[in-house]
Protein backbone atom coordinates (compact mmCIF):
# COMPACT_ATOMS: atom_id res chain seq x y z
CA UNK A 1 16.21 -27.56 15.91
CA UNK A 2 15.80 -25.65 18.90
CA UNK A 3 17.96 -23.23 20.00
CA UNK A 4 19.84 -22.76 23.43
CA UNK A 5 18.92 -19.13 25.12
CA UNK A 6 21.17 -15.97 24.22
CA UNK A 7 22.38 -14.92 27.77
CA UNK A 8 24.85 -12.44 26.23
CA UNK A 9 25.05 -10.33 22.78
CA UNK A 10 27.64 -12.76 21.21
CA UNK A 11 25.44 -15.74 22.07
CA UNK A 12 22.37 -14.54 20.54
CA UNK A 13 24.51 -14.30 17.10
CA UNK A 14 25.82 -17.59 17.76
CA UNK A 15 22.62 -18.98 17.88
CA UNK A 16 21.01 -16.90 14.98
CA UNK A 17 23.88 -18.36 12.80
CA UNK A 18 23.43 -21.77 13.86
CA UNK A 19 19.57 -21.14 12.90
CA UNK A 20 20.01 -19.99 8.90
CA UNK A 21 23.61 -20.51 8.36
CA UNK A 22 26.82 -17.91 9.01
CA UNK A 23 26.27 -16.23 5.46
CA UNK A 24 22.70 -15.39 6.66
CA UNK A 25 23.40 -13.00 9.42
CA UNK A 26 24.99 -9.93 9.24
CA UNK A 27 24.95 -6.32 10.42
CA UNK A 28 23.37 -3.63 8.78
CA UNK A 29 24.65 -1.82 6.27
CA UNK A 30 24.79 2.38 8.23
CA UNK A 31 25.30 5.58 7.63
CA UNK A 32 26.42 6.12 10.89
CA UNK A 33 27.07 4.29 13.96
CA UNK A 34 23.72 2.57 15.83
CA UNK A 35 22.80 2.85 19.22
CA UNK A 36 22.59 -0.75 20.39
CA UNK A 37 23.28 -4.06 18.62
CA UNK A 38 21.64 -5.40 15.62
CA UNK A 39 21.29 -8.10 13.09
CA UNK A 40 19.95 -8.42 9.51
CA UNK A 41 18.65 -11.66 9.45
CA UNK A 42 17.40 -14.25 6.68
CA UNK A 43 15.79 -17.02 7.02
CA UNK A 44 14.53 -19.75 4.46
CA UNK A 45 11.48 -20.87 5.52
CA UNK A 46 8.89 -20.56 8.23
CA UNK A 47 10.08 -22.56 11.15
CA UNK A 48 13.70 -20.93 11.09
CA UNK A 49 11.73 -17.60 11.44
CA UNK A 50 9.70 -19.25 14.31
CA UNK A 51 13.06 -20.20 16.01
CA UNK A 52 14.33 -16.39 15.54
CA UNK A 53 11.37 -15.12 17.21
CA UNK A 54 11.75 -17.57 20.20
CA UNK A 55 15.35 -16.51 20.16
CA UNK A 56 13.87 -12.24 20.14
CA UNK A 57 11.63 -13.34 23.15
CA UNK A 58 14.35 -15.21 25.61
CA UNK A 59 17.01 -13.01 24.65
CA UNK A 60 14.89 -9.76 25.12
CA UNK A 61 15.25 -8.43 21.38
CA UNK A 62 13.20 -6.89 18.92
CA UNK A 63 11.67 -8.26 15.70
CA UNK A 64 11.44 -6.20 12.50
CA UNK A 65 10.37 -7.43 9.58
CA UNK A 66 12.13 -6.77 6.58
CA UNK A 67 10.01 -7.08 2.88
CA UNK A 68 11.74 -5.78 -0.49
CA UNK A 69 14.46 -3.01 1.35
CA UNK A 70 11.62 -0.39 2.10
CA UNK A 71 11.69 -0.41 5.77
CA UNK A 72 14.65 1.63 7.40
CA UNK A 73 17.55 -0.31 9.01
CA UNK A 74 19.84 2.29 9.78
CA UNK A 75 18.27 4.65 12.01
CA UNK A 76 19.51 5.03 15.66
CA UNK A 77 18.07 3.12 18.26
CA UNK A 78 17.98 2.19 21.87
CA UNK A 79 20.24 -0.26 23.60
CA UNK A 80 17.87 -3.33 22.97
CA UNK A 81 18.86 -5.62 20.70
CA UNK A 82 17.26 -5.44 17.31
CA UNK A 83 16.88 -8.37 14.72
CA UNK A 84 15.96 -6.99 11.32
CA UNK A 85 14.53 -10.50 9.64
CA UNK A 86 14.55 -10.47 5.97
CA UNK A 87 12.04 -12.61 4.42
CA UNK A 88 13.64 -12.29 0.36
CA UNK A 89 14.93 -16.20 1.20
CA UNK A 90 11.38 -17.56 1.12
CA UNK A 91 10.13 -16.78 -2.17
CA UNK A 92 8.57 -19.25 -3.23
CA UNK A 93 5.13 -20.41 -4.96
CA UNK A 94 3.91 -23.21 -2.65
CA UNK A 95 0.60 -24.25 -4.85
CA UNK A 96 -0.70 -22.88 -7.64
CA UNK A 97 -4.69 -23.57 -8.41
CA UNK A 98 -5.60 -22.84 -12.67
CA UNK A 99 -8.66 -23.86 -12.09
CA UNK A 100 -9.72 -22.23 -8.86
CA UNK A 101 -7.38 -19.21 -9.58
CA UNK A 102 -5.60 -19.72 -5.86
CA UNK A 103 -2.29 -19.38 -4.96
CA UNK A 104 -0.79 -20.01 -1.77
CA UNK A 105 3.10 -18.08 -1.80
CA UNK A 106 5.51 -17.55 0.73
CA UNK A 107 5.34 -14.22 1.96
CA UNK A 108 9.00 -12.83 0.34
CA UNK A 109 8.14 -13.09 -3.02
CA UNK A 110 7.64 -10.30 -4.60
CA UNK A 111 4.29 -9.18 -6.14
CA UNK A 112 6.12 -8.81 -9.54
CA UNK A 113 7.77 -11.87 -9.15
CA UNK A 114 4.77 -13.44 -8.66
CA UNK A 115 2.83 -11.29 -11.94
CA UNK A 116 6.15 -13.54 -14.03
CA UNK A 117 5.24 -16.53 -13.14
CA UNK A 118 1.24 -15.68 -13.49
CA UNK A 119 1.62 -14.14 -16.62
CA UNK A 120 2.60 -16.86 -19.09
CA UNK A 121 -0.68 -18.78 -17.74
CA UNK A 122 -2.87 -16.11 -18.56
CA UNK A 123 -3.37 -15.29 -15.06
CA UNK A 124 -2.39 -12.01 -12.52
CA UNK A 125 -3.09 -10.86 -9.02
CA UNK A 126 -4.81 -8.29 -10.33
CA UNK A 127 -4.94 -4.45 -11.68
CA UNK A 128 -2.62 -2.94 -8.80
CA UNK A 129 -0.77 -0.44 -9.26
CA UNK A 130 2.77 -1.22 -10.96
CA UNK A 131 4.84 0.93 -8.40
CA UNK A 132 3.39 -1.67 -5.67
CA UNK A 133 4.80 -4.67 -7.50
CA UNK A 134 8.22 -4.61 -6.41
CA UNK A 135 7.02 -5.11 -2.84
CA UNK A 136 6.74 -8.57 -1.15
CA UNK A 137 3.74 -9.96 -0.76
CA UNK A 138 4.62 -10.23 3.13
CA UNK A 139 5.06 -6.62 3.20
CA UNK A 140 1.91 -5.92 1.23
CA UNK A 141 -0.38 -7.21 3.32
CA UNK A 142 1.30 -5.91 6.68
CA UNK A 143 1.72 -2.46 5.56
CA UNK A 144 -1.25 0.09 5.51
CA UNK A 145 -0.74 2.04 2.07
CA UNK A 146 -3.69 3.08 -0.08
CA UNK A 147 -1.26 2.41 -3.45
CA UNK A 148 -1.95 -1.45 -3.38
CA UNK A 149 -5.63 -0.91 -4.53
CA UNK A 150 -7.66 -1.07 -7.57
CA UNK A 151 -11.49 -0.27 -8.31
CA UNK A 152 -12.03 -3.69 -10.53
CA UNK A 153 -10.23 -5.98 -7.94
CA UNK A 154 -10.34 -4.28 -4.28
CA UNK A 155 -7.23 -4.42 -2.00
CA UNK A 156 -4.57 -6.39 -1.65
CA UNK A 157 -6.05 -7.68 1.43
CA UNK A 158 -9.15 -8.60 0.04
CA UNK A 159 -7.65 -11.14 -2.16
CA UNK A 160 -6.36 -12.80 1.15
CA UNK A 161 -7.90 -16.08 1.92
CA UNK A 162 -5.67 -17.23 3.93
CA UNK A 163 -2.41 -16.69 6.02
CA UNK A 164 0.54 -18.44 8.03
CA UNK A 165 2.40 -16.06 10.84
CA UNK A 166 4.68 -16.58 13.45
CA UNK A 167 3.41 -14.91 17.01
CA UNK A 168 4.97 -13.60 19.12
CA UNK A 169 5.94 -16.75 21.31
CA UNK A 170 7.30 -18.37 18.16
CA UNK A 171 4.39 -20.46 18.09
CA UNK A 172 2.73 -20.39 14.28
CA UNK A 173 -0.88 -19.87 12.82
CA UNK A 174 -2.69 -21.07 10.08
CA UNK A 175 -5.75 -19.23 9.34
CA UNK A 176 -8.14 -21.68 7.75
CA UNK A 177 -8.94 -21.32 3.47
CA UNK A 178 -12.94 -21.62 4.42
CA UNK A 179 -16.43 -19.56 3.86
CA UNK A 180 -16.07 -16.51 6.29
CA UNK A 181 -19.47 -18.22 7.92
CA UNK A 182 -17.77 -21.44 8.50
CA UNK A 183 -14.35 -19.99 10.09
CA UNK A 184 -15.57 -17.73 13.08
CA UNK A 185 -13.18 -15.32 14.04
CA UNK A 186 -10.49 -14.43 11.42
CA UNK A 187 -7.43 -13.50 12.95
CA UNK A 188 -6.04 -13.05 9.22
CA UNK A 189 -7.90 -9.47 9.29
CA UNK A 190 -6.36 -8.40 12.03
CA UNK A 191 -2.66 -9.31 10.60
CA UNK A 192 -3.61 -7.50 7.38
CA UNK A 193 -2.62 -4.22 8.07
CA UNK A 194 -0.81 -4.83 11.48
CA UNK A 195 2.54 -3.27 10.47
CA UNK A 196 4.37 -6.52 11.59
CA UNK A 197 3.18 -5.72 15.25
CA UNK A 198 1.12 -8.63 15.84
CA UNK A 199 2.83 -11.56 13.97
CA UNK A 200 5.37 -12.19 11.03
CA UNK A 201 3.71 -12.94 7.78
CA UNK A 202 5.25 -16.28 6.42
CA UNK A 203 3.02 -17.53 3.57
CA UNK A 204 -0.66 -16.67 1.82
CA UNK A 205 -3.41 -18.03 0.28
CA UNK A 206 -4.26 -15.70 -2.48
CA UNK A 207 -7.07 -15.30 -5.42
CA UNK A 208 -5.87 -14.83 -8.40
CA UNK A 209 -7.44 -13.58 -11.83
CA UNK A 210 -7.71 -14.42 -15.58
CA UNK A 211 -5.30 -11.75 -17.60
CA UNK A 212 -8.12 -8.86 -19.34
CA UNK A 213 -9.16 -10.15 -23.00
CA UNK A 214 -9.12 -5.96 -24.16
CA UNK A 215 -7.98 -2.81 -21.95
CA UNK A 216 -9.88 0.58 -23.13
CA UNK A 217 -8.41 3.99 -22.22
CA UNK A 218 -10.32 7.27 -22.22
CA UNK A 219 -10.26 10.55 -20.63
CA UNK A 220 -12.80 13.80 -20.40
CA UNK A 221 -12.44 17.28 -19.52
CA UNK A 222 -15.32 18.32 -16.51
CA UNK A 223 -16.24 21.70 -16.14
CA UNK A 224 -14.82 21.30 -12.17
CA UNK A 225 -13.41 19.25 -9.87
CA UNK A 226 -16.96 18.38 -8.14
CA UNK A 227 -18.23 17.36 -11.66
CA UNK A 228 -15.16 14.83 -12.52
CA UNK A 229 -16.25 13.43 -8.38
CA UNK A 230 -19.66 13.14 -9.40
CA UNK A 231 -19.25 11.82 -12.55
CA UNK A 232 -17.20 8.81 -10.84
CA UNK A 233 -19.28 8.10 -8.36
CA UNK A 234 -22.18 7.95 -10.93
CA UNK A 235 -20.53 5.76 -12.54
CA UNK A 236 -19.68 3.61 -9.75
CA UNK A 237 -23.63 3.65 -8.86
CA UNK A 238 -23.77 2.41 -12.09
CA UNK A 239 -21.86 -0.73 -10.98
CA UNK A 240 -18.57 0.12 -13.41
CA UNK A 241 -15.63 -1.69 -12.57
CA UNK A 242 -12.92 0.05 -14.15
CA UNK A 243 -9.41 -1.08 -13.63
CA UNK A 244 -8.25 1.62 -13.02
CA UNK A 245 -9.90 5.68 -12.58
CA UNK A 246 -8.46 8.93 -11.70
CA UNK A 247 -9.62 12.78 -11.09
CA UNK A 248 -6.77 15.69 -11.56
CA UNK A 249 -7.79 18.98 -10.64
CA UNK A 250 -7.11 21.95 -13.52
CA UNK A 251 -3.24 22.46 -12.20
CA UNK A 252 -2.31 19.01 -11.62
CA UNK A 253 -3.97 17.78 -15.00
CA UNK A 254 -1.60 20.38 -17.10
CA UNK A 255 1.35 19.52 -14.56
CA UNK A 256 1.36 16.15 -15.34
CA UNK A 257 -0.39 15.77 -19.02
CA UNK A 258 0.33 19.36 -20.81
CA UNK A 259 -0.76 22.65 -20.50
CA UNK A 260 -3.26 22.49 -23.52
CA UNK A 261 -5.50 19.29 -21.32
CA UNK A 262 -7.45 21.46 -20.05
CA UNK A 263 -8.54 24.89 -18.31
CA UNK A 264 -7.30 26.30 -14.94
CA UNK A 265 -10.71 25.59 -13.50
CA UNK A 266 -11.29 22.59 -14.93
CA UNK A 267 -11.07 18.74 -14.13
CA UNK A 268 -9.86 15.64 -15.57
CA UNK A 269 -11.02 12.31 -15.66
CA UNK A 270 -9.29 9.42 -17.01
CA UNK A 271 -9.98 5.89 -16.66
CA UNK A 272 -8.70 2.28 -17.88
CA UNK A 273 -11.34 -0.32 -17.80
CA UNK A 274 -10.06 -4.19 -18.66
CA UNK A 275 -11.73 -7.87 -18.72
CA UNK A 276 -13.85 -9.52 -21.39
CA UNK A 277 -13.75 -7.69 -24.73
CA UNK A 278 -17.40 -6.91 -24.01
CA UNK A 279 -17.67 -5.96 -20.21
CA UNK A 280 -14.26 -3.80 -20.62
CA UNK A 281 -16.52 -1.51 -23.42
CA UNK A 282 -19.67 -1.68 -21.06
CA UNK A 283 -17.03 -0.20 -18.35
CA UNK A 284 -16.10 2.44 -20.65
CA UNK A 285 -19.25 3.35 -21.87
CA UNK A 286 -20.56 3.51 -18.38
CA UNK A 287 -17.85 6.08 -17.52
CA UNK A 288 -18.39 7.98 -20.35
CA UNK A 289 -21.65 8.43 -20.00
CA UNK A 290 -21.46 9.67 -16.41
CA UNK A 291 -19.05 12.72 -17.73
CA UNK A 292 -21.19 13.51 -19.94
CA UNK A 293 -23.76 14.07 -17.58
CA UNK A 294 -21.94 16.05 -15.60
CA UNK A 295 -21.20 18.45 -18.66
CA UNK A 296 -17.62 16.57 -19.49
CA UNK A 297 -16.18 16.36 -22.93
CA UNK A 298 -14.18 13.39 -24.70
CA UNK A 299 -10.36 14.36 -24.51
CA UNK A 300 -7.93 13.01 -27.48
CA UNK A 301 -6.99 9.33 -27.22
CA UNK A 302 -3.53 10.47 -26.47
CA UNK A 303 -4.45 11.95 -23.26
CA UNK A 304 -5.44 8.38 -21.80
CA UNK A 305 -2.60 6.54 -23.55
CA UNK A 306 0.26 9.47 -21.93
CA UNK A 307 -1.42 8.51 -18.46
CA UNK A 308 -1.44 5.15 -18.78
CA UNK A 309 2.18 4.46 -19.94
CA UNK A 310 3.24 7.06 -17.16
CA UNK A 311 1.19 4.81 -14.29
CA UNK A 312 2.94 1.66 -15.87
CA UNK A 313 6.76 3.21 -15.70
CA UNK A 314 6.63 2.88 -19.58
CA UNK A 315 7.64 6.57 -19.90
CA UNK A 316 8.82 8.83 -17.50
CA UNK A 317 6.70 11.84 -15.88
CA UNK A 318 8.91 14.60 -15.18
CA UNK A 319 6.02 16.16 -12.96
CA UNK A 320 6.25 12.84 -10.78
CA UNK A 321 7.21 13.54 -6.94
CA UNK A 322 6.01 12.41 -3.61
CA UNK A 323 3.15 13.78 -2.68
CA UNK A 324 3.02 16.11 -0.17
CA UNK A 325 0.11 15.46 1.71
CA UNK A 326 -2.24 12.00 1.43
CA UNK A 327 -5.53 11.70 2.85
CA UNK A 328 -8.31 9.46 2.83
CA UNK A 329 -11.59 10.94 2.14
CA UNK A 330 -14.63 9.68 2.66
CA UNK A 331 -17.10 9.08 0.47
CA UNK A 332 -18.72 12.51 -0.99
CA UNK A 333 -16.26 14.13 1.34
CA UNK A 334 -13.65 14.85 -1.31
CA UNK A 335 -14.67 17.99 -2.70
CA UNK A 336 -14.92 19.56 0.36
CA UNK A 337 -11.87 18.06 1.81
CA UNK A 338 -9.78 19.51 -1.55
CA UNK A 339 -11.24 23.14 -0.37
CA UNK A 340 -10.09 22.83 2.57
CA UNK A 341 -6.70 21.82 2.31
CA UNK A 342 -6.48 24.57 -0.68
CA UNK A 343 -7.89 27.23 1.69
CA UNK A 344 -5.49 26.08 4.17
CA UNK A 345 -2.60 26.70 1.84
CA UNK A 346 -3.67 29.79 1.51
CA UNK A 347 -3.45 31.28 4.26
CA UNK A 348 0.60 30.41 3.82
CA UNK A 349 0.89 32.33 0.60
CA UNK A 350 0.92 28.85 -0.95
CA UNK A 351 -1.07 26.64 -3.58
CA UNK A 352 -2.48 23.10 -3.73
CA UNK A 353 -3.31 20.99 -6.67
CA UNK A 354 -4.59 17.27 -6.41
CA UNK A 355 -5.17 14.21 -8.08
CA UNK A 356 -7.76 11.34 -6.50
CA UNK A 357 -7.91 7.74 -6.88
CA UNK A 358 -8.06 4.71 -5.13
CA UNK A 359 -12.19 4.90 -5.61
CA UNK A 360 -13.77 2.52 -3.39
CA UNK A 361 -17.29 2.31 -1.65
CA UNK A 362 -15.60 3.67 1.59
CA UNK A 363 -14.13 6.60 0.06
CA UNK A 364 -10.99 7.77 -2.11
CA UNK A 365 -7.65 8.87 -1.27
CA UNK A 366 -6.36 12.48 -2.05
CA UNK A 367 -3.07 13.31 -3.12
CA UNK A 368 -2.10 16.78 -2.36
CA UNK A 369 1.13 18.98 -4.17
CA UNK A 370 1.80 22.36 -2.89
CA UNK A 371 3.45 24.75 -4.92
CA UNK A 372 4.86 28.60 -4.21
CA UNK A 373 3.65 31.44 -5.79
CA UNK A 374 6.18 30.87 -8.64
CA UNK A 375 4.72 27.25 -9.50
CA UNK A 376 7.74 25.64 -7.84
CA UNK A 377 7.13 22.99 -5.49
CA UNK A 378 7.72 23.36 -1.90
CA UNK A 379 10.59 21.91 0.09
CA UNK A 380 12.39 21.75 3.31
CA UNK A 381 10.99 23.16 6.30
CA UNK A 382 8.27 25.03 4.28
CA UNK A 383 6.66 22.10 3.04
CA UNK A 384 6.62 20.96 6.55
CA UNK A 385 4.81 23.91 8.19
CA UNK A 386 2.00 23.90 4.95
CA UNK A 387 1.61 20.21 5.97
CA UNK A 388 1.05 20.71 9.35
CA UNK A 389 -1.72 23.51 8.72
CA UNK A 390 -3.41 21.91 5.86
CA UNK A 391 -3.35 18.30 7.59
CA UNK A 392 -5.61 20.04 10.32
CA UNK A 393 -7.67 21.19 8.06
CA UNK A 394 -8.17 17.93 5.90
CA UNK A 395 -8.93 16.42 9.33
CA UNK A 396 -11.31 19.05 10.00
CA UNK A 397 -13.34 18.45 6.64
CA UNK A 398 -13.58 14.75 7.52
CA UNK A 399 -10.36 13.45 6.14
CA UNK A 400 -8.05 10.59 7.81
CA UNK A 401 -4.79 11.28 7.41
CA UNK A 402 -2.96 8.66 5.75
CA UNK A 403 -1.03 6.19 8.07
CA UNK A 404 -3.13 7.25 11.43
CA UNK A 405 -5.97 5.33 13.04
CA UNK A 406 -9.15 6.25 14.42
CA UNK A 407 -8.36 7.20 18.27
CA UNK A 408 -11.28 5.76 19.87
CA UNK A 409 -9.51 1.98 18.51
CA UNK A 410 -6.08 2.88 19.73
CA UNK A 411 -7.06 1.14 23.51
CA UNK A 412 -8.45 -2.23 21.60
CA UNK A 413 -5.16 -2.06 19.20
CA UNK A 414 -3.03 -1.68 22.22
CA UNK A 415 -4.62 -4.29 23.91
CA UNK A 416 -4.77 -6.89 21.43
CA UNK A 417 -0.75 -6.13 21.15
CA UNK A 418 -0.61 -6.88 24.63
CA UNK A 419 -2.28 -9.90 24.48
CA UNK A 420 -0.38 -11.37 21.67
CA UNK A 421 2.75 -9.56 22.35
CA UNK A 422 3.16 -9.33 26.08
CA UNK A 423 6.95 -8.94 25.49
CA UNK A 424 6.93 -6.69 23.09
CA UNK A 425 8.88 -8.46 20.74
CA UNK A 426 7.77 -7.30 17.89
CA UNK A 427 7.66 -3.64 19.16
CA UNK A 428 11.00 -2.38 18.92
CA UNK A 429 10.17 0.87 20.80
CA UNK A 430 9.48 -1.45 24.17
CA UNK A 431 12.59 -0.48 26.15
């Protein structure tokens, strides 16, 4: 159906109800009062969302897209109208490919859903990390996050072959499912990552993987933190592909894995390869050679296997908090970066300890914990100011700060908005 034009407030909701049913639209659930008038809104497939964005454009409203709850719906906001669409309705697998290992999903289904209905074939999206799983696939691919990454199976993104979205004029886009050389331009890269501001993710094409034969778990002391970074990157030269890898500096190893791990000074390394009985072991061995090389030491079994069932949510880590700084460093920048950030601290009468992972060709991804004098965390305003002053100096080093953009793109990002969004509809902040 198409629906009439909102002229008023009370007709847009009219017409939203008439598009995915009275039980379907509602208001947010506040803390407090909002600003202006808004909707939470949930449609079932991808032409009522196309009809809710044509609705956003005549009527002058905003378009946010809601995944899995992560996204804020209660902060205060301007008078424009704002429709929160919730995509949870269209969670479904469209086409599933065994032999191929494709999957083509609608972009509300969760990524653990999904793993459910993988699993019992032998099959999964990959070696990502659990925490991301609860998130929809939609809001996966939309949302820049560094967590949705592993070393053996890239991105999220990179599994993307293909992708349905809704523009802004409620027209909607199929990317095609070809060779890269065959497609031309592939406007699928630019939704990846677009924050919902250039389209709303219906539906994906995915690749999909064979479930690991064996999983190995090991983890080494390193005299430093630059010997645990070399000793990856060694073994990435090397061409390992673990599943998964990560570096704690001397602090954050006995924060999170005991005080007896290791030395102040030191570093640790721990790392989870997977696949075929006989690759996984190669994987392993590869690893293990490169700490060795860098002076590192074989750590007990039960080092590996307390990390591992913390990173799967099969035991608690009562060390585990938000970071309070994330970076993106890259490659052979890390070191350097961690200095810097620590020196910054510093200067506050603070400390730093990190953990890296995310290991890819274009770098790693630093997650930074300052702590008082005492060993207690920092909070409130004081985290805020160390923040600020170790940011800068990250940035300094050669870090990206995590959620910003280069500068010299923001003009081309800005103008491609335009160009697909002249409206603004999916910009909520366009008065």
């Amino acid at each position: 159906m198409n629906a009439a034009p909102a002229s008023t407030v009370e007709d847009l909701r009219i017409a939203l109800e008439a598009v995915v049913g009275q039980a379907h639209v509602r208001r947010p659930q506040r803390r407090g009062e909002l600003a202006t008038t808004a909707w939470v809104v949930q449609p079932g497939s991808a032409t009522e969302v196309a009809e809710i964005v044509g609705l956003a454009a005549r009527a002058g409203a905003a378009v946010v897209p809601v995944g899995n709850g992560g996204r804020a719906i209660d902060a205060p906001v301007g008078s424009r109208p704002r429709l929160y669409v919730d995509s949870r309705r269209m969670s479904h697998v469209l086409h599933l490919d065994e032999t191929s290992l494709v999957v083509h999903v609608q972009a509300g289904l969760t990524a653990l859903a999904l793993e459910r209905i993988l699993a019992p074939r032998g099959l999964t999206l990959g070696d990502f990390p659990p925490s991301t799983l609860s998130s929809t696939i939609g809001g996966l691919i939309a949302v820049r996050t560094p967590g949705k990454s592993s070393t053996r199976h890239g991105t999220v993104e990179d599994a993307v072959l293909g992708l349905s979205a809704v523009l802004a004029d409620g027209r909607t886009v199929h990317t095609r499912v070809a060779p890269r050389r065959a497609s031309g331009p592939d406007l699928a890269r630019a939704l990846c990552g677009s924050e919902g501001r250039l389209g709303f993710i219906t539906a994906a094409v995915l690749r999909i993987h064979r479930r690991p034969e064996a999983r190995f778990l090991a983890a080494f002391a390193l005299p430093s933190l630059d010997d645990a970074l070399a000793a990856v990157r060694l073994a990435l030269r090397e061409e390992a592909a673990p599943a998964a890898l990560r570096v704690f500096d001397g602090a954050e190893a006995r924060a999170h894995l005991g005080d007896s791990v290791c030395e102040e000074q030191q570093a640790v390394l721990v790392v989870a390869t997977a696949g075929p009985t006989d690759l996984a072991a190669c994987d392993r061995d590869l690893v293990a050679s490169a700490a060795a090389a860098m002076g590192g030491s074989a750590l007990d079994d039960a080092v590996a296997e307390r990390w591992w069932r913390r990173r799967t949510g099969q035991e608690r880590d009562g060390q585990q908090a938000a970071p309070s700084l994330q970076v993106t460093a890259p490659p052979g920048r890390e070191a350097a970066i961690e200095r810097a950030v620590r020196a910054a601290a510093q200067t506050l009468g603070a400390r730093s300890r990190v953990h890296v992972s995310r290991f890819e060709a274009d770098g790693a991804v630093e997650f930074f914990t300052f702590t008082e004098p005492g060993g207690e965390v920092a909070s409130g305003e004081r985290i805020a100011e160390i923040r600020a002053v170790a940011g800068e100096a990250a940035e300094g080093a050669g870090a990206i700060l995590l959620g910003s953009s280069p500068a010299g793109l923001d003009p081309y990002e800005r103008e491609l908005e335009r160009l697909l969004d002249p409206r603004g509809v999916f910009d909520p902040e366009v008065a």
